[in-house]
N, C-alpha and C. Protein backbone atom coordinates (compact mmCIF):
# COMPACT_ATOMS: atom_id res chain seq x y z
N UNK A 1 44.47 -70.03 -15.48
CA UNK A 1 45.15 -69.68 -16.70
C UNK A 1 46.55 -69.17 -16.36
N UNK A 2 47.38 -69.29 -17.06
CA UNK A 2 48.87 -69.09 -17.05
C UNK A 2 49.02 -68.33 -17.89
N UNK A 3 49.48 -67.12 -17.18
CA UNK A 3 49.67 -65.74 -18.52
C UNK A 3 51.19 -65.22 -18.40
N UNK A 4 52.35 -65.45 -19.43
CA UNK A 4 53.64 -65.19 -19.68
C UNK A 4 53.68 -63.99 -20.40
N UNK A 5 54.24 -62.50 -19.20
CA UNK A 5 54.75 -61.75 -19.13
C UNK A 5 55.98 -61.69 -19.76
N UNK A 6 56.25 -61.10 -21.52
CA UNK A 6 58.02 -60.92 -21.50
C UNK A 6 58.50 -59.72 -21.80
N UNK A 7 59.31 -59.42 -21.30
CA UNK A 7 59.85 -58.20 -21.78
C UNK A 7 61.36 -57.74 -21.68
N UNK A 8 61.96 -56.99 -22.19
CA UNK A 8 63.34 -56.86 -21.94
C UNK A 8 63.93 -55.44 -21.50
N UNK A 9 64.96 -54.66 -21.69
CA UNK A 9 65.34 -53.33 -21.83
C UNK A 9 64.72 -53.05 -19.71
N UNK A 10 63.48 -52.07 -19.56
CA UNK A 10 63.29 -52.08 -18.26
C UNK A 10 62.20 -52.64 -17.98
N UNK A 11 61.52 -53.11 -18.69
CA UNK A 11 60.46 -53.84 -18.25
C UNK A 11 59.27 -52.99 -18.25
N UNK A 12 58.99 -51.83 -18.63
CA UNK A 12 58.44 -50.92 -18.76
C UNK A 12 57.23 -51.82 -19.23
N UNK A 13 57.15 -51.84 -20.71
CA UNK A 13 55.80 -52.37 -21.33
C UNK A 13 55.44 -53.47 -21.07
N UNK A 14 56.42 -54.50 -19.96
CA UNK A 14 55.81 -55.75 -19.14
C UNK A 14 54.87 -55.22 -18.27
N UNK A 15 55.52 -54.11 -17.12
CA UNK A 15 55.39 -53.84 -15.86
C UNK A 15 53.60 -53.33 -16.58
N UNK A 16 52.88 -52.59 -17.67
CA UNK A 16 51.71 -51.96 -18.39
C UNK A 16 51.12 -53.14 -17.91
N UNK A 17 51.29 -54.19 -18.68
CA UNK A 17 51.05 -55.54 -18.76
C UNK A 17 50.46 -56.34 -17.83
N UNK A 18 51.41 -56.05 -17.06
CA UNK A 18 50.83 -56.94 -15.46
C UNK A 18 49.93 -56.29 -14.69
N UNK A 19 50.37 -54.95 -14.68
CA UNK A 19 48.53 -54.23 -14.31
C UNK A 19 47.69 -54.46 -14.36
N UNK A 20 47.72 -54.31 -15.49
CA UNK A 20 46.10 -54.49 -16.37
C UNK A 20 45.82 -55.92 -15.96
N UNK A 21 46.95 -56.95 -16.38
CA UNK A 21 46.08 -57.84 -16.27
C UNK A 21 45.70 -58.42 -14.89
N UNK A 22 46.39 -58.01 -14.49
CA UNK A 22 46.17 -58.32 -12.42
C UNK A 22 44.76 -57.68 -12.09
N UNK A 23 44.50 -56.81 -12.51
CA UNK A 23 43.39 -56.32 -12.69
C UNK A 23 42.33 -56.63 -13.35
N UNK A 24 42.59 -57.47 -14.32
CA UNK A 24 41.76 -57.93 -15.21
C UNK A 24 41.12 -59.47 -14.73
N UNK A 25 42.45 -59.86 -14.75
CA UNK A 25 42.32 -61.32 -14.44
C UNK A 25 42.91 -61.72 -12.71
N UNK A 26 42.45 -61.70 -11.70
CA UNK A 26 43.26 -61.60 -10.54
C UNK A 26 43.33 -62.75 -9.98
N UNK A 27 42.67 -63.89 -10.74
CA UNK A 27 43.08 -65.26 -10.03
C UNK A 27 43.94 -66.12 -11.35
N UNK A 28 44.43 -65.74 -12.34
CA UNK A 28 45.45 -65.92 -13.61
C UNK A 28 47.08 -66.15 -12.50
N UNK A 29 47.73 -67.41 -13.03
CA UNK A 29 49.17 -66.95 -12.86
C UNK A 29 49.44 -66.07 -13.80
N UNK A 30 50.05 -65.17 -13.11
CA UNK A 30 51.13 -64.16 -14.11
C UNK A 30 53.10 -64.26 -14.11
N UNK A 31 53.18 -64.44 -14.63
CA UNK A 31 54.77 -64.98 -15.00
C UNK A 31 55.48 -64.21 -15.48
N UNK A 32 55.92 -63.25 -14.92
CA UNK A 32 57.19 -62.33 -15.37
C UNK A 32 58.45 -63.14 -16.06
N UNK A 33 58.66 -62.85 -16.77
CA UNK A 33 59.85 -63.58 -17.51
C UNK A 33 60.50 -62.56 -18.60
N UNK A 34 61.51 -61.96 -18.02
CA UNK A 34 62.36 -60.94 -18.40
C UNK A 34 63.67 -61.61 -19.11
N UNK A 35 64.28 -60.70 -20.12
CA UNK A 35 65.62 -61.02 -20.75
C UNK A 35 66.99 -60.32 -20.00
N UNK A 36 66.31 -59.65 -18.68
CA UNK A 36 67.13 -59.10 -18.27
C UNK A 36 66.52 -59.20 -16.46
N UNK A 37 67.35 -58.47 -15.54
CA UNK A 37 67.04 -59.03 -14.18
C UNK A 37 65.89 -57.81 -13.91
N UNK A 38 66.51 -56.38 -14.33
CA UNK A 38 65.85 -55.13 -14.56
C UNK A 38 64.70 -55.42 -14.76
N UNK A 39 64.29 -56.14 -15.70
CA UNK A 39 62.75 -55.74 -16.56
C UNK A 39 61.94 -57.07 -15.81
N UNK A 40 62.95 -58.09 -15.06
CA UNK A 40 62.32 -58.87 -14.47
C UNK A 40 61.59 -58.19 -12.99
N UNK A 41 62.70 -57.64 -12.68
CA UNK A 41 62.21 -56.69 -11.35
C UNK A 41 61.05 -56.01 -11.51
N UNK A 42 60.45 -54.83 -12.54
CA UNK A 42 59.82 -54.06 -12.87
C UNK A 42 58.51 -54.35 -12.91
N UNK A 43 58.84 -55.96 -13.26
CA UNK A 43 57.38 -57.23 -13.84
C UNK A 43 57.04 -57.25 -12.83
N UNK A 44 57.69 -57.60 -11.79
CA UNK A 44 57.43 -58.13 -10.70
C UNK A 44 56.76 -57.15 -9.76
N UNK A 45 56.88 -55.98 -9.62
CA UNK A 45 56.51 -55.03 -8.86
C UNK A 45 55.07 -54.92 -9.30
N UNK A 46 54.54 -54.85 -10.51
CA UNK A 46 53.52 -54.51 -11.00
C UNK A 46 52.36 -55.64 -10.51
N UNK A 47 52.72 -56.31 -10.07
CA UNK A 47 52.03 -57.75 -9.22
C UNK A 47 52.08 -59.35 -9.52
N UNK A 48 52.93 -59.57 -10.07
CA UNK A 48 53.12 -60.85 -10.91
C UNK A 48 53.50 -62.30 -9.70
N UNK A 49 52.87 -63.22 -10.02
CA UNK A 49 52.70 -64.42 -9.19
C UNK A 49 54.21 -64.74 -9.02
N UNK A 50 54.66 -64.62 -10.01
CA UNK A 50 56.26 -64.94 -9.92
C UNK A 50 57.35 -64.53 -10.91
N UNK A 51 58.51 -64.92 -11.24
CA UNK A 51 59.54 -64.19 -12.64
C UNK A 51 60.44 -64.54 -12.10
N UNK A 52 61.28 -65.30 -13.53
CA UNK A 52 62.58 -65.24 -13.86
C UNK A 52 63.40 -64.74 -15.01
N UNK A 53 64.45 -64.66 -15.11
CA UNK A 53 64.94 -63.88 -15.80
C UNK A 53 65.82 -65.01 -17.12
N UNK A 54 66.54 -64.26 -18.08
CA UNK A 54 67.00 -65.01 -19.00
C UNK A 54 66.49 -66.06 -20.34
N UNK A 55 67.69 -66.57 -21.00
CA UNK A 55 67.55 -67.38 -22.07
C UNK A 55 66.25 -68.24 -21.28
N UNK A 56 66.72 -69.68 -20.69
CA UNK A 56 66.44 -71.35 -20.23
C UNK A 56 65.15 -70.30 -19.86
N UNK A 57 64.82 -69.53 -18.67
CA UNK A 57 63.79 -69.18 -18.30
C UNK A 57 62.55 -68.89 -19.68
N UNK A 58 62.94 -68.41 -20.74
CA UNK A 58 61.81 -67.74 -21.53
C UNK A 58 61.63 -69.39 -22.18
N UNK A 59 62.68 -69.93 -22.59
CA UNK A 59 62.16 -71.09 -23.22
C UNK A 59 61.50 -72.01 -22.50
N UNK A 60 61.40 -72.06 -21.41
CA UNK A 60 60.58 -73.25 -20.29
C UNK A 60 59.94 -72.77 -19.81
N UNK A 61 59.42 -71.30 -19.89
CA UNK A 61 57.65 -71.18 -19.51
C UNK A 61 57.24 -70.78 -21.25
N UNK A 62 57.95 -70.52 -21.75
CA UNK A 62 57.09 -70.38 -23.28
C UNK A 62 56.06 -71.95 -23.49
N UNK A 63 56.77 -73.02 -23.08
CA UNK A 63 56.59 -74.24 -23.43
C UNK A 63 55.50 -74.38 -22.17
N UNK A 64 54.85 -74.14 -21.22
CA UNK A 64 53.90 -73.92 -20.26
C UNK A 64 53.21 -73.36 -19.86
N UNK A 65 53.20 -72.31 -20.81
CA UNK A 65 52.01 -70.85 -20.74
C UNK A 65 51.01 -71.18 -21.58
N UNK A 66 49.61 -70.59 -21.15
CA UNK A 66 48.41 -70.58 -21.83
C UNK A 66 48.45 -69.34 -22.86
N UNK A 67 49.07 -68.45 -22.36
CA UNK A 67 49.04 -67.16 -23.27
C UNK A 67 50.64 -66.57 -22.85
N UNK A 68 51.26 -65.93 -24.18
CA UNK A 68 52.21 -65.18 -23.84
C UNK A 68 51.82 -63.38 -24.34
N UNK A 69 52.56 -62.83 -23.91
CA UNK A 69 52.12 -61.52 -24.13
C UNK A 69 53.23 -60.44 -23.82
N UNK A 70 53.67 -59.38 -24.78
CA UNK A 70 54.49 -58.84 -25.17
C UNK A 70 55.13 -57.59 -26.21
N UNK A 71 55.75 -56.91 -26.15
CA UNK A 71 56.65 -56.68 -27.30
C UNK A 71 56.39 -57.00 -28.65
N UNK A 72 56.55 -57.02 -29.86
CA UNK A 72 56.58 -57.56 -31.19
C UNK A 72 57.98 -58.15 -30.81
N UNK A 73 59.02 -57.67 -30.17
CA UNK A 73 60.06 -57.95 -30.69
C UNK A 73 60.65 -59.44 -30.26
N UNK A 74 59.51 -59.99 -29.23
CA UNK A 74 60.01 -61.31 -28.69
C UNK A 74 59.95 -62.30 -29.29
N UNK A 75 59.31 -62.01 -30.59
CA UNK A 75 59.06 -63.07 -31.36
C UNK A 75 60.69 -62.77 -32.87
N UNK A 76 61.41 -61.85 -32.21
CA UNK A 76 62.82 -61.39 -33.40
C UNK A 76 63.53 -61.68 -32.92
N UNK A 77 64.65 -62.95 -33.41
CA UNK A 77 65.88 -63.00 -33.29
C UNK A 77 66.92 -61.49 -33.12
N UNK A 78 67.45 -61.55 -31.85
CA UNK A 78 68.50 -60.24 -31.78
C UNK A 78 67.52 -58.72 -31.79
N UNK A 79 66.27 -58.94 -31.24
CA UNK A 79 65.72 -57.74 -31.23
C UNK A 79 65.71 -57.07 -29.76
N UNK A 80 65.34 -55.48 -29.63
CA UNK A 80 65.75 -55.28 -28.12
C UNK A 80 67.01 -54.85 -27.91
N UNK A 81 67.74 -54.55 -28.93
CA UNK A 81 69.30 -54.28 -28.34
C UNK A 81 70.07 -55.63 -28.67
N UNK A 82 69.50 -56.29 -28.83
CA UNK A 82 70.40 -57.86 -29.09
C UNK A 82 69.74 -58.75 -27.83
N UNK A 83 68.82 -58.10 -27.25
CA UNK A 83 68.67 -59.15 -26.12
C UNK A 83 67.77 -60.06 -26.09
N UNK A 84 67.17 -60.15 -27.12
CA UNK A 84 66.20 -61.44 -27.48
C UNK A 84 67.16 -62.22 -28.23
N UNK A 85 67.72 -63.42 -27.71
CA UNK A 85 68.34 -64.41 -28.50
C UNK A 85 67.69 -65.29 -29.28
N UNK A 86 68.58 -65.90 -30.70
CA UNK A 86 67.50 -66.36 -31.39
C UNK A 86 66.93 -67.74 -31.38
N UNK A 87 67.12 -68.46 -29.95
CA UNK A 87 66.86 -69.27 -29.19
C UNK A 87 65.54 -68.63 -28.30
N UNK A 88 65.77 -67.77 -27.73
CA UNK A 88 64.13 -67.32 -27.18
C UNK A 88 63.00 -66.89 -28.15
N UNK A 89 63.30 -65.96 -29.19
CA UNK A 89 62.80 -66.05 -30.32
C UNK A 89 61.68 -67.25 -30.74
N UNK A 90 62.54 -68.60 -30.93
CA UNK A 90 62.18 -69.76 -31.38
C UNK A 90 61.15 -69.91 -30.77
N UNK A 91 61.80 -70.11 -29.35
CA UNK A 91 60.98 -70.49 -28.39
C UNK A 91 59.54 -69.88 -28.05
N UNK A 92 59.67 -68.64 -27.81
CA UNK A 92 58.12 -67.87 -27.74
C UNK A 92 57.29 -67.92 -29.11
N UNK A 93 57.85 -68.32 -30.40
CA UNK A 93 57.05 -68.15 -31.76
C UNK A 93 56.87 -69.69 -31.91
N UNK A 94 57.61 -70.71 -31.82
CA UNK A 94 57.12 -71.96 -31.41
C UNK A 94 56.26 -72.67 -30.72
N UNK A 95 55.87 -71.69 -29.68
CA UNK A 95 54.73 -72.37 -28.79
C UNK A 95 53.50 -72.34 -28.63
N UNK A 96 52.63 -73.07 -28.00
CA UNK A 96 51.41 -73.73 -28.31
C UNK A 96 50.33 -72.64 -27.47
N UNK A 97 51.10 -71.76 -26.81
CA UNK A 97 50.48 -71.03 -26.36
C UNK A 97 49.67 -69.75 -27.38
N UNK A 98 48.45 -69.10 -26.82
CA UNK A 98 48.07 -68.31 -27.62
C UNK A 98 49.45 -66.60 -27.45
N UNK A 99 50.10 -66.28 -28.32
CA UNK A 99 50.83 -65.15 -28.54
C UNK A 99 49.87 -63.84 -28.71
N UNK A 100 49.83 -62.84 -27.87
CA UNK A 100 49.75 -61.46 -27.99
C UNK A 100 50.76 -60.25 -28.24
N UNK A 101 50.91 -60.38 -29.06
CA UNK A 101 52.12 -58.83 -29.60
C UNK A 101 51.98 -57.23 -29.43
N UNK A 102 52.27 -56.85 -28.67
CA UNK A 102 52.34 -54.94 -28.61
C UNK A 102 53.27 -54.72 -29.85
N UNK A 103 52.62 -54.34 -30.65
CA UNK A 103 53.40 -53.48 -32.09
C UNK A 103 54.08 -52.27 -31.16
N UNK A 104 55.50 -52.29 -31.96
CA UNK A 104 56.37 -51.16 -31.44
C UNK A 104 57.08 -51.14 -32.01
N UNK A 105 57.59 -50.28 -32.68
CA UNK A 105 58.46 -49.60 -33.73
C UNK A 105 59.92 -49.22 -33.41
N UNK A 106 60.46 -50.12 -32.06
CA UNK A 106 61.97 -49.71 -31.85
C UNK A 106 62.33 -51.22 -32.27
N UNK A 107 62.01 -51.90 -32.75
CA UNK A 107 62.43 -53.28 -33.56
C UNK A 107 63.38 -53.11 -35.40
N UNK A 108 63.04 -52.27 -35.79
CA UNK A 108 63.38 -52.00 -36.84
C UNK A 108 62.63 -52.95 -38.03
N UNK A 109 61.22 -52.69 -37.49
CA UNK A 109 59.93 -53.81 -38.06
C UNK A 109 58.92 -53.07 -38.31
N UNK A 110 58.18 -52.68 -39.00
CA UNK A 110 56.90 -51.71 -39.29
C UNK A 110 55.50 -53.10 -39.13
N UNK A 111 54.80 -53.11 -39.26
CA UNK A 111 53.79 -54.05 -39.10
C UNK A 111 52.54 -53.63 -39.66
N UNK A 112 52.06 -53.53 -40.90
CA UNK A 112 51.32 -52.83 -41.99
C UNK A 112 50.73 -53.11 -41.22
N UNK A 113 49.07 -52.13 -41.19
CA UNK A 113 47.56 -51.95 -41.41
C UNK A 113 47.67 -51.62 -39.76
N UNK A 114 48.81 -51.49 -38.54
CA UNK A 114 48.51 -51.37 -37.36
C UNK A 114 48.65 -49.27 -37.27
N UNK A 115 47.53 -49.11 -36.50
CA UNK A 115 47.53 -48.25 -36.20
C UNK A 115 48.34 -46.94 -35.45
N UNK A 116 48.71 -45.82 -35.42
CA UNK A 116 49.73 -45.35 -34.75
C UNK A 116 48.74 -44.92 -33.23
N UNK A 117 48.81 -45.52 -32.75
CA UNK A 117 47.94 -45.52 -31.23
C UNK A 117 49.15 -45.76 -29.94
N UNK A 118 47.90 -44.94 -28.77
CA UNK A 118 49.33 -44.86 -27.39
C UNK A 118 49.32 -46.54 -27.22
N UNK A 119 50.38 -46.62 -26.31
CA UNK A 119 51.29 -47.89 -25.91
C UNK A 119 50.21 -48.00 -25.28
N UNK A 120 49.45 -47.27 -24.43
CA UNK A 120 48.04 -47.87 -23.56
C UNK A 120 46.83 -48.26 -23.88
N UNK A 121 46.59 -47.76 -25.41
CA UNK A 121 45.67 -48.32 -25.93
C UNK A 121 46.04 -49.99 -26.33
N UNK A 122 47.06 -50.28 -27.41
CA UNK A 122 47.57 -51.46 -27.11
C UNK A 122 47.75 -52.82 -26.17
N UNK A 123 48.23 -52.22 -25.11
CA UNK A 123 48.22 -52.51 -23.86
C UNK A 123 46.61 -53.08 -23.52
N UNK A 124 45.97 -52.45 -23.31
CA UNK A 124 44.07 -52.51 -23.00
C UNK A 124 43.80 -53.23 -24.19
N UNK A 125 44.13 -52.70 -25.23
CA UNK A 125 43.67 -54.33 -26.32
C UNK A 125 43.80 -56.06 -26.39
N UNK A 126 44.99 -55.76 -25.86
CA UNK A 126 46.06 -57.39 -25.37
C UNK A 126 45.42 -57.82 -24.05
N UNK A 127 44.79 -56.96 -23.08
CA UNK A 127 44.27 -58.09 -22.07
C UNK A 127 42.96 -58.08 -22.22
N UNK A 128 42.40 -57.71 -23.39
CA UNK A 128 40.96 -57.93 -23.46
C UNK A 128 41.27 -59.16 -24.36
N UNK A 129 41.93 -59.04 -25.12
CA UNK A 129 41.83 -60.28 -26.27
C UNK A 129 41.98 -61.61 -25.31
N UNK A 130 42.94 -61.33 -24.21
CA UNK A 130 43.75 -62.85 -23.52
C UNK A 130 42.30 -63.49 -23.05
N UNK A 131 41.26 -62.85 -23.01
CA UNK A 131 39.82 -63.82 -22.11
C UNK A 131 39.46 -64.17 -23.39
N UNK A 132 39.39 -63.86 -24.45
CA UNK A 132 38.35 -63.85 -25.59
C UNK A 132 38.93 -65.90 -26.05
């Protein structure tokens, strides 16, 4: 299985991400794929098979991942500070892959009926769902 890591800013709620699921899943590619080199680095430390950074990068493993997993905000044009372009956007909400979203409230996006729970509970929800 091919599991696409994205994240932007430091990579913080990627780097959650790849834990768990390295842990979870330890024979999964994991694919760091950052909007920035930072959050690509961060991915990467946390144990990830591989990562690149940028626009071309998110759109050409979006289009080759079994699962992506993330942020809410990767799926928002200009979210992140502006660093989700609305070309990656497209791209990760366009694809055929199954999408997992971490609700997070620095998007300027509320997301009715979701709970106010830690980033780690979240986190532990998203790599249980990715086997299901």
């Amino acid at each position: 299985m091919k599991i696409m890591i994205m994240d932007g800013q430091g990579g913080g709620v990627g780097r959650s991400l790849v834990e768990e699921l390295r842990a979870a899943y330890p024979e999964a590619d994991l694919i760091a794929v950052g909007t920035n080199a930072a959050a690509t680095a961060n991915m990467m430390k946390g144990g990830t098979t591989s990562g690149a950074t940028g626009e071309n990068a998110v759109v050409y493993n979006s289009g080759r991942a079994d699962v992506i997993v993330g942020p809410i905000g990767i799926v928002m044009a200009n979210a992140m500070l502006g660093e989700i372009t609305p070309k990656m956007a497209e791209a990760v909400a366009s694809s055929d892959a199954r999408i997992l979203l971490i609700p997070m409230s620095r998007c300027n996006a509320a997301v009715m009926g979701v709970e106010g729970r830690k980033l780690s509970d979240y986190v532990k929800e998203a790599v249980e769902k990715v086997g299901i």
